[in-house]
PDB file of N, CA and C in Angstrom:
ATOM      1  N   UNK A   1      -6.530  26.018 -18.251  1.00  0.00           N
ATOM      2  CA  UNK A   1      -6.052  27.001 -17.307  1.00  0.00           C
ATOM      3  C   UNK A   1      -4.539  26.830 -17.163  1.00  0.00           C
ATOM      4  N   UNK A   2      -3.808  27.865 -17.718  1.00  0.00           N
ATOM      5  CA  UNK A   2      -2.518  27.632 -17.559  1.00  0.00           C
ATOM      6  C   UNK A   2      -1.822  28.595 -15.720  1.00  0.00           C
ATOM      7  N   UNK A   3      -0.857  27.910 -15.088  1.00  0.00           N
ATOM      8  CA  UNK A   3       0.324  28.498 -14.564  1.00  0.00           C
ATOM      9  C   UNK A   3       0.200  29.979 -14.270  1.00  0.00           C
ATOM     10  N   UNK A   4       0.120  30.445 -13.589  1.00  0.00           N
ATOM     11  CA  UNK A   4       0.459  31.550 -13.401  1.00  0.00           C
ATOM     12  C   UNK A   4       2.384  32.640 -13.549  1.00  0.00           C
ATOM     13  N   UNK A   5       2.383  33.172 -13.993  1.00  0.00           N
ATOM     14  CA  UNK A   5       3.878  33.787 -14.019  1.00  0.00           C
ATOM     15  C   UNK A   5       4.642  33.506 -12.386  1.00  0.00           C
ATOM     16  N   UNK A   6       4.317  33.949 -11.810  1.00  0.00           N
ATOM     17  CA  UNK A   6       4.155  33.663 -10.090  1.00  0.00           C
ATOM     18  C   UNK A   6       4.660  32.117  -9.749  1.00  0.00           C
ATOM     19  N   UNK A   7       3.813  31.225  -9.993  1.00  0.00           N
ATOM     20  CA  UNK A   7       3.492  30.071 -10.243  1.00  0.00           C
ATOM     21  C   UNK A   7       4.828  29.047 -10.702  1.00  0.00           C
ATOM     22  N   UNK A   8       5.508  29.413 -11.833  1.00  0.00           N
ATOM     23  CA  UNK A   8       6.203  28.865 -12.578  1.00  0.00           C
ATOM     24  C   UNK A   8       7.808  29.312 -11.614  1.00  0.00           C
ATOM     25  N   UNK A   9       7.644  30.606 -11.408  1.00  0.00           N
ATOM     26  CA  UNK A   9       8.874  30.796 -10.767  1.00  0.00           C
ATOM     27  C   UNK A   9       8.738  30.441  -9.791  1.00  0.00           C
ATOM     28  N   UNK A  10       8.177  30.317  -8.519  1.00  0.00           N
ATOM     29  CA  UNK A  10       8.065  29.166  -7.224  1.00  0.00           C
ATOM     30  C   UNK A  10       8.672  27.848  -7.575  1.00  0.00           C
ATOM     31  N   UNK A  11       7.983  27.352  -8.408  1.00  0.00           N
ATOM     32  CA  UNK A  11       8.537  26.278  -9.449  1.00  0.00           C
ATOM     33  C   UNK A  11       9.817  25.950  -9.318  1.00  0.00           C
ATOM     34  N   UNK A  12      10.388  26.995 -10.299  1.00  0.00           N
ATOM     35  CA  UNK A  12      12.043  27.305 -10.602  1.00  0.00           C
ATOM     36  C   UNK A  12      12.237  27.222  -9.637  1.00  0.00           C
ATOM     37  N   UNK A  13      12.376  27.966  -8.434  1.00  0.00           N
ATOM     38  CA  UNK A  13      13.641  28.665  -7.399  1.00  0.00           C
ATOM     39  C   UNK A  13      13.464  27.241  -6.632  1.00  0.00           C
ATOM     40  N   UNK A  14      12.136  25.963  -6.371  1.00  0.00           N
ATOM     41  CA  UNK A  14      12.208  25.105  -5.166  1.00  0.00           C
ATOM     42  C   UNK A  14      13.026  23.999  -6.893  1.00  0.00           C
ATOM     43  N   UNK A  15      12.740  23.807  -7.539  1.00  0.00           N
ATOM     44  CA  UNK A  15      13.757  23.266  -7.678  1.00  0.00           C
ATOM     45  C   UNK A  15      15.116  23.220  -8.469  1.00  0.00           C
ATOM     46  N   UNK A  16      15.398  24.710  -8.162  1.00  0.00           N
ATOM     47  CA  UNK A  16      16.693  24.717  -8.312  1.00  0.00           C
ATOM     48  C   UNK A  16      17.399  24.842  -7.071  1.00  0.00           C
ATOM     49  N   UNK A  17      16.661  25.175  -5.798  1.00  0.00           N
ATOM     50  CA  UNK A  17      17.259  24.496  -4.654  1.00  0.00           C
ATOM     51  C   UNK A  17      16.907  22.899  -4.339  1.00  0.00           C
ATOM     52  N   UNK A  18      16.470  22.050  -4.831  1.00  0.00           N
ATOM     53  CA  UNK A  18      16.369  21.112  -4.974  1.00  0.00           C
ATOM     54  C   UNK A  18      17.878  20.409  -5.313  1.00  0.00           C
ATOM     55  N   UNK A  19      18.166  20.717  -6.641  1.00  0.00           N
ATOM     56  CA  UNK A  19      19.344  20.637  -7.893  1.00  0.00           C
ATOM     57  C   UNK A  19      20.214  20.863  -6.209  1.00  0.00           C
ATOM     58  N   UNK A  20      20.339  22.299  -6.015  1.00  0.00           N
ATOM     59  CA  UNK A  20      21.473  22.748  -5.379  1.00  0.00           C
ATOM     60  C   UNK A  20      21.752  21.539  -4.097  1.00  0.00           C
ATOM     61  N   UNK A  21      20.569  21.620  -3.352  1.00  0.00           N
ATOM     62  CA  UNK A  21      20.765  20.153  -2.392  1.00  0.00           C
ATOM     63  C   UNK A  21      21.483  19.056  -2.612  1.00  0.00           C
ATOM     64  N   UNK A  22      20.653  18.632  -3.538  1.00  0.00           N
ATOM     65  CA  UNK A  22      20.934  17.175  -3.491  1.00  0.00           C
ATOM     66  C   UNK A  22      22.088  16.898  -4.233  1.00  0.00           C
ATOM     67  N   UNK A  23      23.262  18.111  -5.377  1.00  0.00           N
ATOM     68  CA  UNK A  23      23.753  17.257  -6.354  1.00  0.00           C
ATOM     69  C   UNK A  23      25.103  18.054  -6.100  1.00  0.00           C
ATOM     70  N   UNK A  24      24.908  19.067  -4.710  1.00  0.00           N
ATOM     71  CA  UNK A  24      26.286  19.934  -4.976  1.00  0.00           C
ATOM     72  C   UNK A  24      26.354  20.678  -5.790  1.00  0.00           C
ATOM     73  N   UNK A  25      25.882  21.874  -6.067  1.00  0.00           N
ATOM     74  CA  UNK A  25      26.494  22.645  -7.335  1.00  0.00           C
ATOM     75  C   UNK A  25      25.774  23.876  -7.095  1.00  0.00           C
ATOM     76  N   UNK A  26      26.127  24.563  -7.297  1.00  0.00           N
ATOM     77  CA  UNK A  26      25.875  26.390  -7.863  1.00  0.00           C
ATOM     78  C   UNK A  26      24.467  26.428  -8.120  1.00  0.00           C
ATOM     79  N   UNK A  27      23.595  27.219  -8.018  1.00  0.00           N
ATOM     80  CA  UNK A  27      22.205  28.221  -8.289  1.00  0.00           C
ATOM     81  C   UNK A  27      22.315  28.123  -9.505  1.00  0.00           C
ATOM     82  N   UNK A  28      23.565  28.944 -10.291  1.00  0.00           N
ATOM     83  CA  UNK A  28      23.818  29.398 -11.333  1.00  0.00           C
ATOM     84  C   UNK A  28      23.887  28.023 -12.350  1.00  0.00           C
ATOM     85  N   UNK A  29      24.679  27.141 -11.467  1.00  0.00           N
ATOM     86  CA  UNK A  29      25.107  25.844 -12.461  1.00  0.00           C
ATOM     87  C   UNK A  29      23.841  25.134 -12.427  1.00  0.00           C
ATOM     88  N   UNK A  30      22.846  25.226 -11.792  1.00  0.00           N
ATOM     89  CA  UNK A  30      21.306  23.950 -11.708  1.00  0.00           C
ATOM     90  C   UNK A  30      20.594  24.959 -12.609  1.00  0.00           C
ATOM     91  N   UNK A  31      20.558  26.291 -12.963  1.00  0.00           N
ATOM     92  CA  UNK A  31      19.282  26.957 -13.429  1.00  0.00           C
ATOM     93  C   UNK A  31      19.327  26.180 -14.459  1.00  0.00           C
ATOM     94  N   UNK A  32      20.308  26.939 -15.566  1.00  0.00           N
ATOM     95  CA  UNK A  32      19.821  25.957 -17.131  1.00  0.00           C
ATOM     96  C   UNK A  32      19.005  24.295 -16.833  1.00  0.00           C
ATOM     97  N   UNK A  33      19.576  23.288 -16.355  1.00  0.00           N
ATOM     98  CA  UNK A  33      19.194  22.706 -16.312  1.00  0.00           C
ATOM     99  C   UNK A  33      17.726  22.131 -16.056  1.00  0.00           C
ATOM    100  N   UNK A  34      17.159  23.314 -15.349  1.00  0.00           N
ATOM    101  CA  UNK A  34      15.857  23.568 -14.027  1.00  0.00           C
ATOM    102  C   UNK A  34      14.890  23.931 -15.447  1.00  0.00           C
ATOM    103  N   UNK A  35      15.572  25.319 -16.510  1.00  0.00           N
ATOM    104  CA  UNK A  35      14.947  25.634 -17.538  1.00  0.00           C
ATOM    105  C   UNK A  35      14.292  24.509 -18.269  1.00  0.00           C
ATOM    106  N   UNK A  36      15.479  23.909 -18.587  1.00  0.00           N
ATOM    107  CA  UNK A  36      14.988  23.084 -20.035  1.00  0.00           C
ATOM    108  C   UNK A  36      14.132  21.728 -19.323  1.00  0.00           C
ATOM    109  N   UNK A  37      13.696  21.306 -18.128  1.00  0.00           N
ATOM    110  CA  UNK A  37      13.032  20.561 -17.738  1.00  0.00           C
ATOM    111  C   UNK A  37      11.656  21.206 -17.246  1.00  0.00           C
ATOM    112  N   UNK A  38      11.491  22.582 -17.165  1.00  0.00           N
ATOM    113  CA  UNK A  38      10.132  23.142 -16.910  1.00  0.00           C
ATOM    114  C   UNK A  38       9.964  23.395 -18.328  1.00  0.00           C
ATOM    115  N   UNK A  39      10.711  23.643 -19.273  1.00  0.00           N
ATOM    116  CA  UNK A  39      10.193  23.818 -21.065  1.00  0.00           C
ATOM    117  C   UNK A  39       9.444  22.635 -21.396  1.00  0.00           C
ATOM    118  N   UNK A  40      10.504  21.463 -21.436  1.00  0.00           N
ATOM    119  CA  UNK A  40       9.776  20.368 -21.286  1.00  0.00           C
ATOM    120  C   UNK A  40       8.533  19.746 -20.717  1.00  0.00           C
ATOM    121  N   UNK A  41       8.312  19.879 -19.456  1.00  0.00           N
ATOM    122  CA  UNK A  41       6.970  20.207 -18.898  1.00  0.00           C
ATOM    123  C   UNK A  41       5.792  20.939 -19.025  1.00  0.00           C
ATOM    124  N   UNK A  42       6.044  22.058 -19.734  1.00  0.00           N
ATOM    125  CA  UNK A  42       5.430  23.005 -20.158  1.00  0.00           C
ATOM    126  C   UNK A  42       4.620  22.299 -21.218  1.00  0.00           C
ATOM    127  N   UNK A  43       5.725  22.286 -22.439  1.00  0.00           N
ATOM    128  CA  UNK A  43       5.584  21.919 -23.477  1.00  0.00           C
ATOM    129  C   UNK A  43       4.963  20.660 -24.082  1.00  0.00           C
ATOM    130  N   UNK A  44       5.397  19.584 -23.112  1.00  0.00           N
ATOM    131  CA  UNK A  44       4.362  17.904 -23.169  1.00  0.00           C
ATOM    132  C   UNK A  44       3.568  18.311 -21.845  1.00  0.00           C
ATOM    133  N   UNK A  45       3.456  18.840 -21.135  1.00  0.00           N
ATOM    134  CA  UNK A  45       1.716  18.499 -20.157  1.00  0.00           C
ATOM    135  C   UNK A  45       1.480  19.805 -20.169  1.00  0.00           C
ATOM    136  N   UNK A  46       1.519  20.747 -20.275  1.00  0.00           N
ATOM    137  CA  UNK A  46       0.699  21.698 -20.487  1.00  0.00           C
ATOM    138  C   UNK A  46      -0.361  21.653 -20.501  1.00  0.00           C
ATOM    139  N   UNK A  47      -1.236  22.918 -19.252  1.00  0.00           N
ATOM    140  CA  UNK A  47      -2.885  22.794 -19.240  1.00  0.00           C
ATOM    141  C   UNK A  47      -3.012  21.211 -18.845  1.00  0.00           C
ATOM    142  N   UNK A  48      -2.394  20.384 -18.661  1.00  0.00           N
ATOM    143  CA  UNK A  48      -2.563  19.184 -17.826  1.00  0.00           C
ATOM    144  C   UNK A  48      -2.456  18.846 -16.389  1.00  0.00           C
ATOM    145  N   UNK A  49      -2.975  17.710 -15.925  1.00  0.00           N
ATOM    146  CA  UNK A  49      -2.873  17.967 -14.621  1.00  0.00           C
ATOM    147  C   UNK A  49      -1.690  16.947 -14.059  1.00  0.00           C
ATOM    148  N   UNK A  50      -0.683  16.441 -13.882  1.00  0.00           N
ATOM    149  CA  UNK A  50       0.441  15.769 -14.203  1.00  0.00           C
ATOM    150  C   UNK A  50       0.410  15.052 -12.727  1.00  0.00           C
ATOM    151  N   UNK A  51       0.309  13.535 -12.755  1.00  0.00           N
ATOM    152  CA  UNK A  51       0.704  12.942 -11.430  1.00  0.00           C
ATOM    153  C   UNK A  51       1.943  12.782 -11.547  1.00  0.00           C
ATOM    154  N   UNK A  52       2.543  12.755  -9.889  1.00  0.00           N
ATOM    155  CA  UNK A  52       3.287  12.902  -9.760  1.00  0.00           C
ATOM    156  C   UNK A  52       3.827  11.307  -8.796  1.00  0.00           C
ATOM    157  N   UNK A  53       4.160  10.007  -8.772  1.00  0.00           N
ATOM    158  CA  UNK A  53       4.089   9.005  -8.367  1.00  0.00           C
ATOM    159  C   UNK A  53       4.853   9.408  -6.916  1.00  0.00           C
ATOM    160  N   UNK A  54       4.308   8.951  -5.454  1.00  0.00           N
ATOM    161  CA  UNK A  54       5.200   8.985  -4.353  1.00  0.00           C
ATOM    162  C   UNK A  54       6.847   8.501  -4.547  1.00  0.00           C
ATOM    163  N   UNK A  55       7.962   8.734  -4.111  1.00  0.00           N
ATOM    164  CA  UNK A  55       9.061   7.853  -4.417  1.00  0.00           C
ATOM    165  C   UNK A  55       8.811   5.986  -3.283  1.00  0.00           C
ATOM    166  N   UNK A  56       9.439   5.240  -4.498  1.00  0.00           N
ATOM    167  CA  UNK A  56       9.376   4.209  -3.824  1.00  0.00           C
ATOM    168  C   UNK A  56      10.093   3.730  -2.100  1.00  0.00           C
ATOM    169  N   UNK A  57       9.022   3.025  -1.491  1.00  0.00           N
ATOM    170  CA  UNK A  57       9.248   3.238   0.183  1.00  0.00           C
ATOM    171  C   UNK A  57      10.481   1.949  -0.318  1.00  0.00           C
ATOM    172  N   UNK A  58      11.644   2.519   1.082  1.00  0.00           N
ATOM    173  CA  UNK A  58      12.593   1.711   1.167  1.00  0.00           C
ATOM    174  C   UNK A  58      12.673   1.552   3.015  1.00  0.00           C
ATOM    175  N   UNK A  59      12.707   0.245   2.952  1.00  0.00           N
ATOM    176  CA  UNK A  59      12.488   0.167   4.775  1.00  0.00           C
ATOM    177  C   UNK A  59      13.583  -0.676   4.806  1.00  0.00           C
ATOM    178  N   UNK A  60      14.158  -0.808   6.365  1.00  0.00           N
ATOM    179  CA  UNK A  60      15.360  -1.248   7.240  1.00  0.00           C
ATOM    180  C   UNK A  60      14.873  -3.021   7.130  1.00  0.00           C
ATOM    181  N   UNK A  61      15.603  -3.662   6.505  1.00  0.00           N
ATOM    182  CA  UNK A  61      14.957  -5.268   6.343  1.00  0.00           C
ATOM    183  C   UNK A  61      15.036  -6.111   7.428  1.00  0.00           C
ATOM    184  N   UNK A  62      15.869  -5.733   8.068  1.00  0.00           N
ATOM    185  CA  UNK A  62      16.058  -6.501  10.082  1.00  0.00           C
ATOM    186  C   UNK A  62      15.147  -5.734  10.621  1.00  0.00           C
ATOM    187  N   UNK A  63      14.740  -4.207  10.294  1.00  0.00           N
ATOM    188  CA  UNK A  63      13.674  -4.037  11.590  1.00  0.00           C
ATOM    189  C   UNK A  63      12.068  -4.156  11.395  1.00  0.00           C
ATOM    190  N   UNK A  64      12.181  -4.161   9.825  1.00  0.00           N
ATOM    191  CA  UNK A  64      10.611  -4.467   9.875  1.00  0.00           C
ATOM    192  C   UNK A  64      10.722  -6.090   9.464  1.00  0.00           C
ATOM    193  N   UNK A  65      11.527  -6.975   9.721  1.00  0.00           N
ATOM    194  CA  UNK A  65      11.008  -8.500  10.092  1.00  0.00           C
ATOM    195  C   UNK A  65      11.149  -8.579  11.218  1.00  0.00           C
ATOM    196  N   UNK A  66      11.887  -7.999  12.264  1.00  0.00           N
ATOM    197  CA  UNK A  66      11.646  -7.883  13.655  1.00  0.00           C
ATOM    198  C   UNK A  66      10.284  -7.227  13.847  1.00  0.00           C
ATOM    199  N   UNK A  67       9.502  -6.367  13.396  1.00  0.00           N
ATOM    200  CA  UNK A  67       8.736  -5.640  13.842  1.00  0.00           C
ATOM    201  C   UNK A  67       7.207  -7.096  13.462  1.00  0.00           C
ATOM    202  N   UNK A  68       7.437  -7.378  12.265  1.00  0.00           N
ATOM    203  CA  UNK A  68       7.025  -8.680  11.894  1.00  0.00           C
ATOM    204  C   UNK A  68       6.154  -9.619  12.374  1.00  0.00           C
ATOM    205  N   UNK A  69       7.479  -9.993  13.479  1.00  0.00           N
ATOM    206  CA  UNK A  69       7.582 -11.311  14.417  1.00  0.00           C
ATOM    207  C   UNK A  69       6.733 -10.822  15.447  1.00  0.00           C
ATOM    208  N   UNK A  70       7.039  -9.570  15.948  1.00  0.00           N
ATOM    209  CA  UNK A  70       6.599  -9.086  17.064  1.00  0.00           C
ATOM    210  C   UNK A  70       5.109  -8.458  17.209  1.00  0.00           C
ATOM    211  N   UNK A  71       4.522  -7.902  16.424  1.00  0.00           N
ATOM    212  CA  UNK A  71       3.485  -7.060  16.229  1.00  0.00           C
ATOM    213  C   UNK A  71       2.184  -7.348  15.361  1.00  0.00           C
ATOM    214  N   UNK A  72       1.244  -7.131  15.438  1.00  0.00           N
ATOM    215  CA  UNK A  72       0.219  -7.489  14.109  1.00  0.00           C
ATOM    216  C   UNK A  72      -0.116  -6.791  12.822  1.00  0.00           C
ATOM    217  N   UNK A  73       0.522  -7.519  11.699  1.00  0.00           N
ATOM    218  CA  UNK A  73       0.498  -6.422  10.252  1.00  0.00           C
ATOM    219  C   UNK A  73      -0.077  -5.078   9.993  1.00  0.00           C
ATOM    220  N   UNK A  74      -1.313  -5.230  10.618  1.00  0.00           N
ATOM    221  CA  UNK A  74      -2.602  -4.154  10.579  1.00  0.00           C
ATOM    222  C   UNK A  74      -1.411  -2.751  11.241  1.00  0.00           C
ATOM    223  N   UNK A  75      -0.624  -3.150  12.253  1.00  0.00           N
ATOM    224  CA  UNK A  75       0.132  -2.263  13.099  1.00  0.00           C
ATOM    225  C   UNK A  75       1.587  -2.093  12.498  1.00  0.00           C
ATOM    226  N   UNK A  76       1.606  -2.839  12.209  1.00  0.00           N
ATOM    227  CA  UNK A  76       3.657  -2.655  10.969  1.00  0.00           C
ATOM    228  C   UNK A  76       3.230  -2.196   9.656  1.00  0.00           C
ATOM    229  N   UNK A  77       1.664  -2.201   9.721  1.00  0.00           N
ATOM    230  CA  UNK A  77       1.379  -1.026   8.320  1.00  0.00           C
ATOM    231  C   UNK A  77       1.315   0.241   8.439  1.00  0.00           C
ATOM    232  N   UNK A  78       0.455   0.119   9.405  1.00  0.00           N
ATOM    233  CA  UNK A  78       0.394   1.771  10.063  1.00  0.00           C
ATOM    234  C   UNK A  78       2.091   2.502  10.720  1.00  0.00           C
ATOM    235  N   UNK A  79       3.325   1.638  11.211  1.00  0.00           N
ATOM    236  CA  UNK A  79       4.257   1.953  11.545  1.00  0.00           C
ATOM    237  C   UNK A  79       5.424   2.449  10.625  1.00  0.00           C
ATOM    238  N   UNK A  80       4.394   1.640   9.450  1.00  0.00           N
ATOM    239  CA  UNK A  80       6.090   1.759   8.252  1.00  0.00           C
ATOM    240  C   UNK A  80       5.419   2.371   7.068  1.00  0.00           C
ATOM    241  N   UNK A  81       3.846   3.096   7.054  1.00  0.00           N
ATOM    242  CA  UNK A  81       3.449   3.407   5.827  1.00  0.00           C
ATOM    243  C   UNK A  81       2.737   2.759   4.518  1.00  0.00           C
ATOM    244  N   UNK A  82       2.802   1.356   4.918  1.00  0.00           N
ATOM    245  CA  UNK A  82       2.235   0.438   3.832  1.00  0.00           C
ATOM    246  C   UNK A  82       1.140   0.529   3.959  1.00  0.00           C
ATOM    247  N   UNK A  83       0.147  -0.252   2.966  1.00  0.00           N
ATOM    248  CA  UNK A  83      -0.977  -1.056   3.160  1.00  0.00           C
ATOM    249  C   UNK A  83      -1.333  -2.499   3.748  1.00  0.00           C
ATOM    250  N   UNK A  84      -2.355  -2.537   4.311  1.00  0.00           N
ATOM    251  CA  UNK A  84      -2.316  -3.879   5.168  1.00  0.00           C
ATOM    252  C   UNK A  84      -2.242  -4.853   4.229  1.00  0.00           C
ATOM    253  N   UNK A  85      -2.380  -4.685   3.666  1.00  0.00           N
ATOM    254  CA  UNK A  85      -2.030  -6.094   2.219  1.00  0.00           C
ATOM    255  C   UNK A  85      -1.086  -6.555   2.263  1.00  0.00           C
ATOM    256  N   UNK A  86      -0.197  -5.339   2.156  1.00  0.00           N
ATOM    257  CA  UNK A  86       1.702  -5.801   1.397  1.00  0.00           C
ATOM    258  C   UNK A  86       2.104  -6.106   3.216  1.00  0.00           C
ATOM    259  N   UNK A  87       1.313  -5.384   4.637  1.00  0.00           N
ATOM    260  CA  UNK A  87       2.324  -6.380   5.403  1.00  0.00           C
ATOM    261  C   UNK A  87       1.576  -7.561   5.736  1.00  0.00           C
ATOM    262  N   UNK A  88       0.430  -8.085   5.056  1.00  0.00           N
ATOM    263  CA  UNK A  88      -0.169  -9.596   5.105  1.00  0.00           C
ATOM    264  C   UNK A  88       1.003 -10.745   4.503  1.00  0.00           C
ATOM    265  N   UNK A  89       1.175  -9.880   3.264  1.00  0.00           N
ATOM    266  CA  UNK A  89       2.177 -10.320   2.437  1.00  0.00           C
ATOM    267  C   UNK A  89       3.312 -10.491   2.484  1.00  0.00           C
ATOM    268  N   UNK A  90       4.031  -9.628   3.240  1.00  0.00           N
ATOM    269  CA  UNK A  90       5.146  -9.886   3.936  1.00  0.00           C
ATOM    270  C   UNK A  90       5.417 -11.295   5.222  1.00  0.00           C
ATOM    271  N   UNK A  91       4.284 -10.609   6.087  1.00  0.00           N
ATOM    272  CA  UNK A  91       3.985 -11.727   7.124  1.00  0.00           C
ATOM    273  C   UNK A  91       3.974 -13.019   6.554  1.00  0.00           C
ATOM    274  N   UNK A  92       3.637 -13.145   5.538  1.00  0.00           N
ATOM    275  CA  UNK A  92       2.874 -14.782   5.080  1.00  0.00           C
ATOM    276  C   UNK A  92       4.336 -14.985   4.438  1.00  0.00           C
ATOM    277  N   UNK A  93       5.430 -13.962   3.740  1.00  0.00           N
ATOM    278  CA  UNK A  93       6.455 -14.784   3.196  1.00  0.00           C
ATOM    279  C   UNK A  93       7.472 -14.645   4.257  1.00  0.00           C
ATOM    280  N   UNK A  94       7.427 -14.476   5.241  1.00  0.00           N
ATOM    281  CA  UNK A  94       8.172 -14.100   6.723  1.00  0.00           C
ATOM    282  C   UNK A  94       7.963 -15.852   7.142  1.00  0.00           C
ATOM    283  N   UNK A  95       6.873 -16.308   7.157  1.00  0.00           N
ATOM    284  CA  UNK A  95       6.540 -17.728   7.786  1.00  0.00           C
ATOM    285  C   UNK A  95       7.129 -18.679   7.078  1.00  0.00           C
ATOM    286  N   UNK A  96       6.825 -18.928   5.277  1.00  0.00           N
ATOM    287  CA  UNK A  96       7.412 -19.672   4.967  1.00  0.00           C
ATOM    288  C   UNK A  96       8.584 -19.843   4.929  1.00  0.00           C
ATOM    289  N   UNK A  97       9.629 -18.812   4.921  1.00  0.00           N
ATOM    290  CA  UNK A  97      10.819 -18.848   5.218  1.00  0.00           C
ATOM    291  C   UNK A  97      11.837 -18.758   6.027  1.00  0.00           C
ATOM    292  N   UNK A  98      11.057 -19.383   7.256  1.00  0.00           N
ATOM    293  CA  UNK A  98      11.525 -19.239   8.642  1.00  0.00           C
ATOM    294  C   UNK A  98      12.229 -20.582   8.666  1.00  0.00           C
ATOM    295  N   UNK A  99      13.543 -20.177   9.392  1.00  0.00           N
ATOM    296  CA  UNK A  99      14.685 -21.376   9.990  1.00  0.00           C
ATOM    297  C   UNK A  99      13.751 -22.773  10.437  1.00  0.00           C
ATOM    298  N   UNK A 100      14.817 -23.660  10.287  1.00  0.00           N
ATOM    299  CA  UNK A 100      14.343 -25.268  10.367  1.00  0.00           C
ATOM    300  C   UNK A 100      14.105 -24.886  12.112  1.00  0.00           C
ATOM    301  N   UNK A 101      15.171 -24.553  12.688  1.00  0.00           N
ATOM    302  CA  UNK A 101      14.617 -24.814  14.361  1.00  0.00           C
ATOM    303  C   UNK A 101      13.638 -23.563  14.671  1.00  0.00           C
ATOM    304  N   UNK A 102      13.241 -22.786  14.168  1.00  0.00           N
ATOM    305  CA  UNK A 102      12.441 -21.981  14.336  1.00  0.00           C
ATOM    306  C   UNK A 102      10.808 -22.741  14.452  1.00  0.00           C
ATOM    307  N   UNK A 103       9.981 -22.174  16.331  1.00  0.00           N
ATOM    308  CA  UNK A 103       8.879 -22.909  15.719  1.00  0.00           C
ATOM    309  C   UNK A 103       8.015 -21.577  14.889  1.00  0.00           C
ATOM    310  N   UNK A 104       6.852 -22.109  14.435  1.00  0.00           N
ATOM    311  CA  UNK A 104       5.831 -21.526  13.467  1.00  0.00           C
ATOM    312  C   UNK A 104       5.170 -19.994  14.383  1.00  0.00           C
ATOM    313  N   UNK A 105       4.745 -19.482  13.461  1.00  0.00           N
ATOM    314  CA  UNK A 105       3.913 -18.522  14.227  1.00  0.00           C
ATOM    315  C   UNK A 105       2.607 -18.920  14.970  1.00  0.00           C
ATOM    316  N   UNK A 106       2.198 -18.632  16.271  1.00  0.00           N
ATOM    317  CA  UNK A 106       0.968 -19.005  16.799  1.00  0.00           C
ATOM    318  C   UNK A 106      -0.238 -19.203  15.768  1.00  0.00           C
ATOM    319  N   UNK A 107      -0.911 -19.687  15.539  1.00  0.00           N
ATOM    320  CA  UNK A 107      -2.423 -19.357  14.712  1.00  0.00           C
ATOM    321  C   UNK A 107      -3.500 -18.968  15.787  1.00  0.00           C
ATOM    322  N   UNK A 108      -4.064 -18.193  15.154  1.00  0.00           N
ATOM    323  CA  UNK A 108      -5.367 -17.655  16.008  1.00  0.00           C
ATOM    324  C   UNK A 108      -5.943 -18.679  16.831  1.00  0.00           C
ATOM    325  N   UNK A 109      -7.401 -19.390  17.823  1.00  0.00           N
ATOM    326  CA  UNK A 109      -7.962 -19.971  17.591  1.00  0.00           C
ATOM    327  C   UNK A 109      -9.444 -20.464  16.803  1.00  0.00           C
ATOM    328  N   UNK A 110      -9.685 -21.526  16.296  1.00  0.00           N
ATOM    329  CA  UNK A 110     -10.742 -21.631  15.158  1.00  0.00           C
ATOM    330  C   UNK A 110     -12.073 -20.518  16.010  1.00  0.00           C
ATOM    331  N   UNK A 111     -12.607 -20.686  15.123  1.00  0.00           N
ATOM    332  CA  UNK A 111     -14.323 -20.016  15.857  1.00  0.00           C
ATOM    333  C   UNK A 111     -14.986 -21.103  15.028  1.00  0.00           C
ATOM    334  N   UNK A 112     -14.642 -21.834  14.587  1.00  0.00           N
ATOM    335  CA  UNK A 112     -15.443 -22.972  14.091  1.00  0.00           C
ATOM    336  C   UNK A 112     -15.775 -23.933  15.010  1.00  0.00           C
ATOM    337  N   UNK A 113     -17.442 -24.368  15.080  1.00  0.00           N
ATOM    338  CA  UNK A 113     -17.678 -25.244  15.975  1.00  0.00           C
ATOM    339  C   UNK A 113     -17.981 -26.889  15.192  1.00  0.00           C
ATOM    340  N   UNK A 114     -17.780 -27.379  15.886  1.00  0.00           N
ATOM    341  CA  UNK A 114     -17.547 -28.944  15.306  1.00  0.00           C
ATOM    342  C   UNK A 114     -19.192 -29.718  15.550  1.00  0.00           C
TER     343      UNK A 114
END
């Protein structure tokens, strides 16, 4: 199932205001360019269904180790977009590399009975 005519030019015009945004320049001066990258597209994925990867997250490095210190991962994931993994992961390299006079983070208490 290919594109519709319709389709392709929506295409064009968002990103050749795209081009125009982000790089400074003319309608006129982004089209060619806009062309030969939907040819290209066309031409290698065609009738394909093409992922498209999110852009990589870039976060404020003082406020999400402040947020860190302060909050529980499960919640600085949900605040900043991650997965609870990567802020487990964070958290856990947040601890080992905490200042000599710094004390440790609380630990839960056990539920283990003796």
């Amino acid at each position: 199932m290919s594109a519709s005519p319709g389709r392709i030019e929506e295409l064009r015009e968002e990103l050749v205001a795209a081009v125009v945004q982000r790089n400074g320049v003319s309608a006129a001066e982004a089209l060619p360019y806009v062309n030969a990258v939907l040819v290209h597209l066309q031409e290698s994925y065609g009738t394909q269904e093409l992922y498209i990867p999110a852009p990589t997250a870039k976060w404020d490095l003082e406020i999400l180790t402040e947020a860190l210190r302060k909050e529980r991962p499960s919640q600085v994931a949900r605040r900043f977009g991650m997965s609870r993994a990567t802020a487990y992961r964070l958290k856990a390299s947040l601890v080992l590399r905490r200042g000599v006079g710094e004390s440790p983070a609380p630990c839960p208490p056990s539920t283990k009975s003796d």
